[in-house]
PDB file of N, CA and C in Angstrom:
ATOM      1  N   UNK A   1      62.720  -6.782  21.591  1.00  0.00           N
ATOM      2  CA  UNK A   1      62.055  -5.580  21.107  1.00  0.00           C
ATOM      3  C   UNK A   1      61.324  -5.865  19.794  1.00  0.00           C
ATOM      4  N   UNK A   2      62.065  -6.425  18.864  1.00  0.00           N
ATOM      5  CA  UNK A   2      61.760  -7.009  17.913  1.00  0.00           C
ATOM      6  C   UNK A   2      60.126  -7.713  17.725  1.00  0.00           C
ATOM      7  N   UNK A   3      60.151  -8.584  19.331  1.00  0.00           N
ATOM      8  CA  UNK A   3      58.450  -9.370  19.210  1.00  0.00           C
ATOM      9  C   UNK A   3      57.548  -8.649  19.680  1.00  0.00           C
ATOM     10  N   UNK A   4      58.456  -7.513  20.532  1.00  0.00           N
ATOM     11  CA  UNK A   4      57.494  -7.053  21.173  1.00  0.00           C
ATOM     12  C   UNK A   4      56.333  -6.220  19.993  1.00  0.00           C
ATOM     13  N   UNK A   5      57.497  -5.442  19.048  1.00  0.00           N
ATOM     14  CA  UNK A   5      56.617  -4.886  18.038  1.00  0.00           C
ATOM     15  C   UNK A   5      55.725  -5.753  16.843  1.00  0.00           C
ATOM     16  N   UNK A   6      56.314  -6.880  16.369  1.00  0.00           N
ATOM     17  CA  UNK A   6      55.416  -7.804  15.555  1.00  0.00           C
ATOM     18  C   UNK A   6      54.029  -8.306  16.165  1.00  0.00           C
ATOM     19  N   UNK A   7      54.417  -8.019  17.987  1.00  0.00           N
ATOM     20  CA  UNK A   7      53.018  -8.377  18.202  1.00  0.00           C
ATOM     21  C   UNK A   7      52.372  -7.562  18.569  1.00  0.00           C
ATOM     22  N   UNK A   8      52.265  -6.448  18.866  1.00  0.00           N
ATOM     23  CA  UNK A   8      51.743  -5.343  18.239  1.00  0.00           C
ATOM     24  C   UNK A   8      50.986  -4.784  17.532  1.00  0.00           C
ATOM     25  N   UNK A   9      51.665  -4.895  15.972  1.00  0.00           N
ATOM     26  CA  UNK A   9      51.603  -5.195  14.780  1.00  0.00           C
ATOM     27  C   UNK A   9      50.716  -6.157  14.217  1.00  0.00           C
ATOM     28  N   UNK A  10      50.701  -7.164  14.752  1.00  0.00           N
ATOM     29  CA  UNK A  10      49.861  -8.445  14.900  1.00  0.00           C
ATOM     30  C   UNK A  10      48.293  -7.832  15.269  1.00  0.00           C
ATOM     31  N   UNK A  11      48.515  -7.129  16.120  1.00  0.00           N
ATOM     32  CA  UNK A  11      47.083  -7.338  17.136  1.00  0.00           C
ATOM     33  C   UNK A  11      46.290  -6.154  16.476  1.00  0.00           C
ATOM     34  N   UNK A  12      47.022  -4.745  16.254  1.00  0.00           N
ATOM     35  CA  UNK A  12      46.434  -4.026  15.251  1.00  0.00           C
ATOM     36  C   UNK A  12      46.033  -4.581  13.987  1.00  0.00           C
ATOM     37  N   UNK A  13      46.569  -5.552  13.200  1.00  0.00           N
ATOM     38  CA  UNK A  13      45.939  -5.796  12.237  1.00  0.00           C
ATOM     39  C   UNK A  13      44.852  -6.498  12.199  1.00  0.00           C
ATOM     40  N   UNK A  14      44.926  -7.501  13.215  1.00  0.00           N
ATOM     41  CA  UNK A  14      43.871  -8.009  13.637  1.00  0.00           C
ATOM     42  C   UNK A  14      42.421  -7.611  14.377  1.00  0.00           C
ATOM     43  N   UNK A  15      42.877  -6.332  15.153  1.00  0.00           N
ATOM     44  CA  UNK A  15      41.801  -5.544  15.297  1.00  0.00           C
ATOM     45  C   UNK A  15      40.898  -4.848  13.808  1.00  0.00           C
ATOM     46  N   UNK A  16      41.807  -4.443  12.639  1.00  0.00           N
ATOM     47  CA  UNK A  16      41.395  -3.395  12.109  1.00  0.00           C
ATOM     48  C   UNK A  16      40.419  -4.553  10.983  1.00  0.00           C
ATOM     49  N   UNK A  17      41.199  -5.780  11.009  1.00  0.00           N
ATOM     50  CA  UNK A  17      40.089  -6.997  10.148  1.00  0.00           C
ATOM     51  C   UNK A  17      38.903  -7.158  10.497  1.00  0.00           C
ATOM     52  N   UNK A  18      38.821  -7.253  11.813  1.00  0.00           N
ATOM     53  CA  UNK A  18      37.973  -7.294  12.783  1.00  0.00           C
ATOM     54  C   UNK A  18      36.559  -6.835  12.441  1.00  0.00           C
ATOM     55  N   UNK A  19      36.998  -5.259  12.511  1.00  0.00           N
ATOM     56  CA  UNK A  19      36.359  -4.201  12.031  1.00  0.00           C
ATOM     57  C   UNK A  19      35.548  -4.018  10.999  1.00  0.00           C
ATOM     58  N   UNK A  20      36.681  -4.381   9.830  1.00  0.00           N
ATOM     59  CA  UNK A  20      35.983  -4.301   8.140  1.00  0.00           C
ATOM     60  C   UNK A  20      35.036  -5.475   8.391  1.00  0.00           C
ATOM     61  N   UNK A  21      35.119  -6.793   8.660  1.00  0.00           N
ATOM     62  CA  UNK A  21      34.285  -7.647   8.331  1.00  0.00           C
ATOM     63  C   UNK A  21      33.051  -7.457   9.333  1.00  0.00           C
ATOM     64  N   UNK A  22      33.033  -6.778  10.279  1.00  0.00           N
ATOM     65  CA  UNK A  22      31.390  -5.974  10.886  1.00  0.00           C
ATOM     66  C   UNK A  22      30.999  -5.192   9.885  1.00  0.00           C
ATOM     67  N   UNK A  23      31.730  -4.090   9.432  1.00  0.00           N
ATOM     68  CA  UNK A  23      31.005  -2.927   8.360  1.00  0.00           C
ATOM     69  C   UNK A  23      30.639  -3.795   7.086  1.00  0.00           C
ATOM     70  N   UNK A  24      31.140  -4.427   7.129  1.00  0.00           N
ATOM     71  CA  UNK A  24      30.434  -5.095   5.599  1.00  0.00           C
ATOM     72  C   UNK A  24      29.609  -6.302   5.972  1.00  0.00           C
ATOM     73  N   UNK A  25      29.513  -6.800   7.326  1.00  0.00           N
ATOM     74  CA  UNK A  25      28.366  -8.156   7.134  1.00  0.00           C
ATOM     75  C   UNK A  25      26.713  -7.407   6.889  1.00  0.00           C
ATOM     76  N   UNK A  26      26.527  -7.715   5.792  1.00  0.00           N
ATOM     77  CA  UNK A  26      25.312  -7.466   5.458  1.00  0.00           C
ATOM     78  C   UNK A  26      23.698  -7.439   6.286  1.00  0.00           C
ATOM     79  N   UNK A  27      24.053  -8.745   7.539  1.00  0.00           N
ATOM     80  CA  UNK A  27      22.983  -8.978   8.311  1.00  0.00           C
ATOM     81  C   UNK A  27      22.670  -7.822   9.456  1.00  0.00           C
ATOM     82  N   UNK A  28      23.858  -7.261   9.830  1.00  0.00           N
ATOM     83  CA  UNK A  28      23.798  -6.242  10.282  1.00  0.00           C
ATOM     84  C   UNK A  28      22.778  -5.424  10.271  1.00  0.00           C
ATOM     85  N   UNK A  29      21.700  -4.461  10.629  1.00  0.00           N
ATOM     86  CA  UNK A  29      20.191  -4.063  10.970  1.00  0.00           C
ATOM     87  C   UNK A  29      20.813  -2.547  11.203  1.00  0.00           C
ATOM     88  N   UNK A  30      20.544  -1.730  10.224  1.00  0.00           N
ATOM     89  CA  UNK A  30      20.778  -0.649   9.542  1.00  0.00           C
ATOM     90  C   UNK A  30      20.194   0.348  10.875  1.00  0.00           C
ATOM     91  N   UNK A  31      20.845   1.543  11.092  1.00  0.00           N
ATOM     92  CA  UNK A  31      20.190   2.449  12.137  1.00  0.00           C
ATOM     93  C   UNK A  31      18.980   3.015  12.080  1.00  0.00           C
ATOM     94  N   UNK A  32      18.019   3.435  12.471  1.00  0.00           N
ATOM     95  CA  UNK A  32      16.790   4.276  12.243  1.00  0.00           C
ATOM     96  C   UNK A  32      16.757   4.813  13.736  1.00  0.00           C
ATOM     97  N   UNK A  33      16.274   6.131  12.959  1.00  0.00           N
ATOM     98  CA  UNK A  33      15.514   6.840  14.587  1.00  0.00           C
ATOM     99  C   UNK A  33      14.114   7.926  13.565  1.00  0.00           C
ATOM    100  N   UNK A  34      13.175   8.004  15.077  1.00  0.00           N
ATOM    101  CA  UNK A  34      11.976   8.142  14.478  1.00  0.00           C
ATOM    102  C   UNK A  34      12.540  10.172  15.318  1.00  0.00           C
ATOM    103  N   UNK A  35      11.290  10.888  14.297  1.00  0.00           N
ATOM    104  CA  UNK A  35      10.858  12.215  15.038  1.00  0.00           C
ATOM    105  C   UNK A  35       9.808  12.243  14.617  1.00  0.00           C
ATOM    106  N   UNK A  36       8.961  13.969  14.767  1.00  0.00           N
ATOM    107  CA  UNK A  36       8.022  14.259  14.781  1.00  0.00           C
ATOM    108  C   UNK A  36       8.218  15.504  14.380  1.00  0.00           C
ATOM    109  N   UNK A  37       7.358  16.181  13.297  1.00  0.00           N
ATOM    110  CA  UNK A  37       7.236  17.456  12.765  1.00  0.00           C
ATOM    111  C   UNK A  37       6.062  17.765  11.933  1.00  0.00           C
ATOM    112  N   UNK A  38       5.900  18.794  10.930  1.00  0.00           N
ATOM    113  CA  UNK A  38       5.235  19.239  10.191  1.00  0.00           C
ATOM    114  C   UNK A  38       5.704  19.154   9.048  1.00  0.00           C
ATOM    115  N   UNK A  39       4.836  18.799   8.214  1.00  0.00           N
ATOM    116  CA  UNK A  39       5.030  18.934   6.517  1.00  0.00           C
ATOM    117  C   UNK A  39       5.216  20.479   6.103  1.00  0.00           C
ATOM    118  N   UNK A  40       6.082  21.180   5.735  1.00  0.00           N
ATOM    119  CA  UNK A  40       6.431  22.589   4.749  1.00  0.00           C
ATOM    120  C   UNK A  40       5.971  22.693   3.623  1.00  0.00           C
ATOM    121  N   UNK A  41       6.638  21.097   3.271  1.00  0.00           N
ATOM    122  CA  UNK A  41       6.882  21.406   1.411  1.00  0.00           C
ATOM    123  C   UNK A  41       6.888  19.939   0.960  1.00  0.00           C
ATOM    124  N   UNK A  42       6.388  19.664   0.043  1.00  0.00           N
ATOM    125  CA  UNK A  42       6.243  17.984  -0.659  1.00  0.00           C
ATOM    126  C   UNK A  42       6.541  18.256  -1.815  1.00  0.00           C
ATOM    127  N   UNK A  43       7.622  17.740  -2.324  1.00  0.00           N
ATOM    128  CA  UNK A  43       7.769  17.562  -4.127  1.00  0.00           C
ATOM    129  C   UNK A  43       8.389  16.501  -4.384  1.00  0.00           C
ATOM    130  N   UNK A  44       7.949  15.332  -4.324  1.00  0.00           N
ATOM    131  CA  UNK A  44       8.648  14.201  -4.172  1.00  0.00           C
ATOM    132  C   UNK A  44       9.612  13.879  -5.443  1.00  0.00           C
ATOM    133  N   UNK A  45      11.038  13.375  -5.098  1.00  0.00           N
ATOM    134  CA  UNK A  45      11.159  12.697  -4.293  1.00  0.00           C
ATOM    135  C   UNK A  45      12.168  13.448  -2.835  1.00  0.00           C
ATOM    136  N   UNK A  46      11.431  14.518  -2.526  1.00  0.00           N
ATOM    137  CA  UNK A  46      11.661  15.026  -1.237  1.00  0.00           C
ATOM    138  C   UNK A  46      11.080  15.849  -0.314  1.00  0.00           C
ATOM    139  N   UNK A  47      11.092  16.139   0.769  1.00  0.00           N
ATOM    140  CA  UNK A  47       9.944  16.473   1.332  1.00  0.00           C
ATOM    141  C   UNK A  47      10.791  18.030   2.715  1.00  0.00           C
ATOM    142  N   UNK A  48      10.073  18.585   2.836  1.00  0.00           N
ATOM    143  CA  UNK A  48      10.881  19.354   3.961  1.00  0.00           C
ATOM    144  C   UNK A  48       9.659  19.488   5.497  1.00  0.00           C
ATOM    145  N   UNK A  49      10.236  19.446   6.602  1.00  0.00           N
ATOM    146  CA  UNK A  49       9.822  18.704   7.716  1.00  0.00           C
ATOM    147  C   UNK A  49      10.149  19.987   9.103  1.00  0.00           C
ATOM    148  N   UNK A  50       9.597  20.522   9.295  1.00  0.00           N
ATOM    149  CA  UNK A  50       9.797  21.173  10.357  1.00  0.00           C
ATOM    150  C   UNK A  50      10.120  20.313  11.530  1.00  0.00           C
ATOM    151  N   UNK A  51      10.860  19.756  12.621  1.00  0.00           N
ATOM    152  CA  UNK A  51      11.354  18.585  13.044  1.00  0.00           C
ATOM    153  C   UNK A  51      11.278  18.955  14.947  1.00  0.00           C
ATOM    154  N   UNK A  52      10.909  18.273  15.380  1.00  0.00           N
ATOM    155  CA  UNK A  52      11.344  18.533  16.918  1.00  0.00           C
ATOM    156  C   UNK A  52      12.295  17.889  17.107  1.00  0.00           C
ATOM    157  N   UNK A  53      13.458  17.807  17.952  1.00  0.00           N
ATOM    158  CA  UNK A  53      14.604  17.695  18.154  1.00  0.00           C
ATOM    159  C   UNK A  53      14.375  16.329  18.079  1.00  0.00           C
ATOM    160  N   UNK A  54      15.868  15.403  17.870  1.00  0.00           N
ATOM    161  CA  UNK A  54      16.222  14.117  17.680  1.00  0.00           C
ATOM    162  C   UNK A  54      17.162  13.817  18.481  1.00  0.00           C
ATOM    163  N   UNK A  55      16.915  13.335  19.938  1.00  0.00           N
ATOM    164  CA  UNK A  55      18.255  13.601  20.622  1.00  0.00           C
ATOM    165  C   UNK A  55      19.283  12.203  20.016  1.00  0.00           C
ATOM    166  N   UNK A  56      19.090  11.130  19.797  1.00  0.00           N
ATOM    167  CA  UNK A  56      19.666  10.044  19.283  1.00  0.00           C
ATOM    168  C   UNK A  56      20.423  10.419  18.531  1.00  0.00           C
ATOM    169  N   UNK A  57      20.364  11.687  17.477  1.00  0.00           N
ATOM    170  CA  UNK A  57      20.885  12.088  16.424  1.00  0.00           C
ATOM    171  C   UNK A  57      21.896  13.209  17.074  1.00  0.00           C
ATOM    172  N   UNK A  58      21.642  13.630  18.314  1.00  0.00           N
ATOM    173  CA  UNK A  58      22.176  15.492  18.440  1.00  0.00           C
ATOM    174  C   UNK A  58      21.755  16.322  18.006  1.00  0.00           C
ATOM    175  N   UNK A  59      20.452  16.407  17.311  1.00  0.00           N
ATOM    176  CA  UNK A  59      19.778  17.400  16.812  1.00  0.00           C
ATOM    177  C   UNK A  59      18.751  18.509  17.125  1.00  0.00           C
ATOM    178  N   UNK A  60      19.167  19.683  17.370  1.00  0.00           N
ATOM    179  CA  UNK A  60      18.171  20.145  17.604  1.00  0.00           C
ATOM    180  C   UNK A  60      16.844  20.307  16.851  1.00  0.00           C
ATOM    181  N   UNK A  61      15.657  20.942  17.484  1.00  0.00           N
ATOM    182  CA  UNK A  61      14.419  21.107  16.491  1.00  0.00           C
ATOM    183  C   UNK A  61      15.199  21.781  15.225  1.00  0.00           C
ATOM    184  N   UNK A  62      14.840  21.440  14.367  1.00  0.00           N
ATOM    185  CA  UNK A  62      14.952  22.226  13.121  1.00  0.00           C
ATOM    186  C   UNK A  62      14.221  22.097  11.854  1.00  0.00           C
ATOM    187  N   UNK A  63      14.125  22.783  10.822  1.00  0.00           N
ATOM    188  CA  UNK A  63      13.583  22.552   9.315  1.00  0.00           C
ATOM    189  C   UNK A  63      14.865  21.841   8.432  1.00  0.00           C
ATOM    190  N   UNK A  64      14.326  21.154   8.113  1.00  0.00           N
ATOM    191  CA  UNK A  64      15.206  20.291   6.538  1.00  0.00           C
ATOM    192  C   UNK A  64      14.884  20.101   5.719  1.00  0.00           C
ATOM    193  N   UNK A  65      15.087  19.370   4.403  1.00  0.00           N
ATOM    194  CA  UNK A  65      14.730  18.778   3.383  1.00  0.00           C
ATOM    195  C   UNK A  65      14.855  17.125   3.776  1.00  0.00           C
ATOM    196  N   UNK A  66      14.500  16.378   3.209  1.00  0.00           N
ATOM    197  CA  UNK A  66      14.603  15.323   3.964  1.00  0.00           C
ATOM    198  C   UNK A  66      14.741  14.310   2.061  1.00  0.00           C
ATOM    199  N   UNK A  67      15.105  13.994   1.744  1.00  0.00           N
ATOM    200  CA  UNK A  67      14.659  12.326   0.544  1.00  0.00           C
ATOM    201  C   UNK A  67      14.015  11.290   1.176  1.00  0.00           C
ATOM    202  N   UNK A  68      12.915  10.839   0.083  1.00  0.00           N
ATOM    203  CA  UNK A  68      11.995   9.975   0.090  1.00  0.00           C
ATOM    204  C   UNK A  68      12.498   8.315   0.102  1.00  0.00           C
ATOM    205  N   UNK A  69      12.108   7.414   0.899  1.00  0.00           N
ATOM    206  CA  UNK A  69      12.368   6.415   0.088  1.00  0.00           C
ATOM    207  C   UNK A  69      11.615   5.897  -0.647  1.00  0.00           C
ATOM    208  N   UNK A  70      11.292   5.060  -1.880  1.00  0.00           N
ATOM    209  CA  UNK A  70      10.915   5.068  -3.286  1.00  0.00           C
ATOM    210  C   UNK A  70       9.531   4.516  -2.528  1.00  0.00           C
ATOM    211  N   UNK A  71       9.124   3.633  -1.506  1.00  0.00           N
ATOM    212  CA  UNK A  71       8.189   2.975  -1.175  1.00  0.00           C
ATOM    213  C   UNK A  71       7.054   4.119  -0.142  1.00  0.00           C
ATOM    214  N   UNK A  72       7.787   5.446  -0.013  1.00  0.00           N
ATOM    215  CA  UNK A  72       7.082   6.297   0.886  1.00  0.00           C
ATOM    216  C   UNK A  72       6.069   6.862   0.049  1.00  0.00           C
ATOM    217  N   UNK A  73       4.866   6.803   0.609  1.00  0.00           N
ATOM    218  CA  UNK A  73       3.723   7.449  -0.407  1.00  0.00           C
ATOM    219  C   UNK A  73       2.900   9.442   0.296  1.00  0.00           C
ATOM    220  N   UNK A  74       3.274   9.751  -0.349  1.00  0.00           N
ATOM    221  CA  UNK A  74       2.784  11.168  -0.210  1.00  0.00           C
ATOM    222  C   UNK A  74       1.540  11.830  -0.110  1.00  0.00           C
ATOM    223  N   UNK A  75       1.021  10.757  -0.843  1.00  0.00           N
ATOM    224  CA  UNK A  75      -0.402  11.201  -1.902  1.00  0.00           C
ATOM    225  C   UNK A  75      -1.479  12.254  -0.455  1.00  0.00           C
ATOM    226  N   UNK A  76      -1.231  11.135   0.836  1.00  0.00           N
ATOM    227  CA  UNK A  76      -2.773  11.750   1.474  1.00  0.00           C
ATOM    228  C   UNK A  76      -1.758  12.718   2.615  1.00  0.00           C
ATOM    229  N   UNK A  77      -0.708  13.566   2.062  1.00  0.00           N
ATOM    230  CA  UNK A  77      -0.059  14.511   3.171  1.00  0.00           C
ATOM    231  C   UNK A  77      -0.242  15.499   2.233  1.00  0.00           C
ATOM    232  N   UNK A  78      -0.282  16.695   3.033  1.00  0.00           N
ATOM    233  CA  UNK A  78      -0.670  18.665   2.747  1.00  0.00           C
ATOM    234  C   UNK A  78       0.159  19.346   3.393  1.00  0.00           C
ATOM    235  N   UNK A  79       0.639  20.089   2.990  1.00  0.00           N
ATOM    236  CA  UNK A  79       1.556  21.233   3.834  1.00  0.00           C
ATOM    237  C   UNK A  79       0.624  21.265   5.216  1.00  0.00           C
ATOM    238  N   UNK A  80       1.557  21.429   6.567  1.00  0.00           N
ATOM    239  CA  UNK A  80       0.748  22.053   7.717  1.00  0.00           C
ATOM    240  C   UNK A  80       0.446  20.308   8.501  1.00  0.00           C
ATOM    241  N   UNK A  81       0.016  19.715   8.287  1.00  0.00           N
ATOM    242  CA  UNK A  81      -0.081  18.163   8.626  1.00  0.00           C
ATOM    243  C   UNK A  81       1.316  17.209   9.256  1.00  0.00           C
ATOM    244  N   UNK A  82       0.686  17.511  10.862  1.00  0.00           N
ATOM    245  CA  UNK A  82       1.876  17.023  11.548  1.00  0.00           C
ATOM    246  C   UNK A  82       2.074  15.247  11.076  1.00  0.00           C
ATOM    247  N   UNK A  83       3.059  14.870  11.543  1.00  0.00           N
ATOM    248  CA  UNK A  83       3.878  13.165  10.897  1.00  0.00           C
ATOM    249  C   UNK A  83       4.490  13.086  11.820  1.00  0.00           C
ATOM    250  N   UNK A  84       4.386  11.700  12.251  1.00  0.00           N
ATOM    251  CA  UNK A  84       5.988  10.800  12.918  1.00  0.00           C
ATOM    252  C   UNK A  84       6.814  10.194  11.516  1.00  0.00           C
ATOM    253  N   UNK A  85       7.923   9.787  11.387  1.00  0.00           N
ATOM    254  CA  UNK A  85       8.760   9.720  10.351  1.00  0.00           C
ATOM    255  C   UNK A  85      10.022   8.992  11.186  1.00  0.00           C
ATOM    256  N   UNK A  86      10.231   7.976  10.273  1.00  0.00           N
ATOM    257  CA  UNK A  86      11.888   7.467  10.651  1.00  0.00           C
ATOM    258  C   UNK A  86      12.015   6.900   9.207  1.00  0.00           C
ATOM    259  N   UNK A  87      13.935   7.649   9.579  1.00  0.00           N
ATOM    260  CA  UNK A  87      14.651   8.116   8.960  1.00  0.00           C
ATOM    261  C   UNK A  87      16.166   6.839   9.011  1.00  0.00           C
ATOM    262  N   UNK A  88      16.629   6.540   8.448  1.00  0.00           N
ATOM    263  CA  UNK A  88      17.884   5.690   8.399  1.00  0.00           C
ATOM    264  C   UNK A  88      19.153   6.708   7.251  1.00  0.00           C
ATOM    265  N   UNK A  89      20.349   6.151   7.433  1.00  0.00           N
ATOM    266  CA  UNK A  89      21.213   6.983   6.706  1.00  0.00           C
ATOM    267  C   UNK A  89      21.029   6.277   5.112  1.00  0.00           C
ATOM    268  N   UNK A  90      21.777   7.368   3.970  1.00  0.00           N
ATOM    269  CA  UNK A  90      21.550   6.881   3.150  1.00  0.00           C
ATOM    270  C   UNK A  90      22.680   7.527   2.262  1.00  0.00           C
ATOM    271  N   UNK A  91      23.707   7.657   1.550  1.00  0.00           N
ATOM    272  CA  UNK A  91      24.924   7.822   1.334  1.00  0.00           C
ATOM    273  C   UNK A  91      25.244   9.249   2.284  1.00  0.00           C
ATOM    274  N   UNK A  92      25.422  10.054   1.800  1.00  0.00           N
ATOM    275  CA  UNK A  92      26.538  11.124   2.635  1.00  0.00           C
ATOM    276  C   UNK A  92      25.092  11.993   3.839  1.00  0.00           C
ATOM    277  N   UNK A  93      23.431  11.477   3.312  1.00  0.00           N
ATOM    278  CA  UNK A  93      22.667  12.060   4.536  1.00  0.00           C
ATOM    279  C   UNK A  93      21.792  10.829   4.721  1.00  0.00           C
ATOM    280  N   UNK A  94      20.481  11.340   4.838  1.00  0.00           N
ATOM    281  CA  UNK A  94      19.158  10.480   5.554  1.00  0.00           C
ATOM    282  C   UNK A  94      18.348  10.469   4.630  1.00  0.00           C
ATOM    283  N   UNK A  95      17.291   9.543   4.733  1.00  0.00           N
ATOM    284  CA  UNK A  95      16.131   9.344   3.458  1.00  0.00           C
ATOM    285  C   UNK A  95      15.018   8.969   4.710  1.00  0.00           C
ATOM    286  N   UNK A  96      13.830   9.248   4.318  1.00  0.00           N
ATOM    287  CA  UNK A  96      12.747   9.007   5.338  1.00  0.00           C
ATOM    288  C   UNK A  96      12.047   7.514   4.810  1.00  0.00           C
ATOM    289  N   UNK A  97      12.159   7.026   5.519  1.00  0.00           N
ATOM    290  CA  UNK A  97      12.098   5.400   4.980  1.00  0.00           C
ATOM    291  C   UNK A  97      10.182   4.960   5.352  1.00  0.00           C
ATOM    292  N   UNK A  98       9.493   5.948   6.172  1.00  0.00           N
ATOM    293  CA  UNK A  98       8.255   5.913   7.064  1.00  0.00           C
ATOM    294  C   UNK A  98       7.882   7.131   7.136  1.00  0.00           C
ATOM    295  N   UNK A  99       6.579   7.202   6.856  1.00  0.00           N
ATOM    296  CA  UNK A  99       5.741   8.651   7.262  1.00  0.00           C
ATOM    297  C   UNK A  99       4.354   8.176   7.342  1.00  0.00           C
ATOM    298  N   UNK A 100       4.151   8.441   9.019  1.00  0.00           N
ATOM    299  CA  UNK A 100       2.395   8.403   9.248  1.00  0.00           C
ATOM    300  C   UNK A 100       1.745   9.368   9.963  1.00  0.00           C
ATOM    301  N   UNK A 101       0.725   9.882   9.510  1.00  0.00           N
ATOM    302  CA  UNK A 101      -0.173  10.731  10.475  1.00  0.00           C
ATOM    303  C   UNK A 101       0.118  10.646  11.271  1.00  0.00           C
ATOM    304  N   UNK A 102       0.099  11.854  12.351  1.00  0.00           N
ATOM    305  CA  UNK A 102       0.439  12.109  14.103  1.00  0.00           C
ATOM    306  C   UNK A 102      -1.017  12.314  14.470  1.00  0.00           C
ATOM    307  N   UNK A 103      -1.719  11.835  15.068  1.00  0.00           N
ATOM    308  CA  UNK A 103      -2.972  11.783  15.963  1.00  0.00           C
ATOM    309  C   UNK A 103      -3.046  12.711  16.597  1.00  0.00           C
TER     310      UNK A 103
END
């Protein structure tokens, strides 16, 4: 009974090492998913996005606020001016890492 639980024990720990050293290898290629919406509101460094749904995410259409990332440039967007946009996580939400004219 005794091995049965050390190995066990064993294999959980070894799973849960497993684990940490994926979440932390750096090479790892960060998530993004793209949508499509309308510009509301621009005051950088954030922007709000009227959004058509994100199914990757579970999201329905909705309005948000969204954060900029520092390299996203604003200058030639206007309220009303549809965008494609992808988005990656960025501590506890999302930052829009891409924003280009929708054709």
């Amino acid at each position: 009974m005794r091995a049965l639980f050390f190995s066990a024990l064993t294999g959980v720990l070894f799973s849960l090492f497993s684990l940490s050293i994926q979440a932390n290898d750096p090479s790892t290629t960060a998530a993004r998913w793209q949508g499509q919406g309308e510009v509301l509101e621009i005051s950088p460094p954030n922007i709000v996005l009227k959004h058509q749904a994100i199914p990757e995410l579970k999201w329905p259409a909705m309005t948000m606020p969204f954060a900029l990332a520092t390299n996203v440039k604003t200058a030639s967007f206007k309220t009303g001016d549809r965008v494609t946009f992808t988005l990656e996580r960025a501590g506890d939400g999302f930052q829009i890492i891409a924003l280009t004219p929708l054709n």
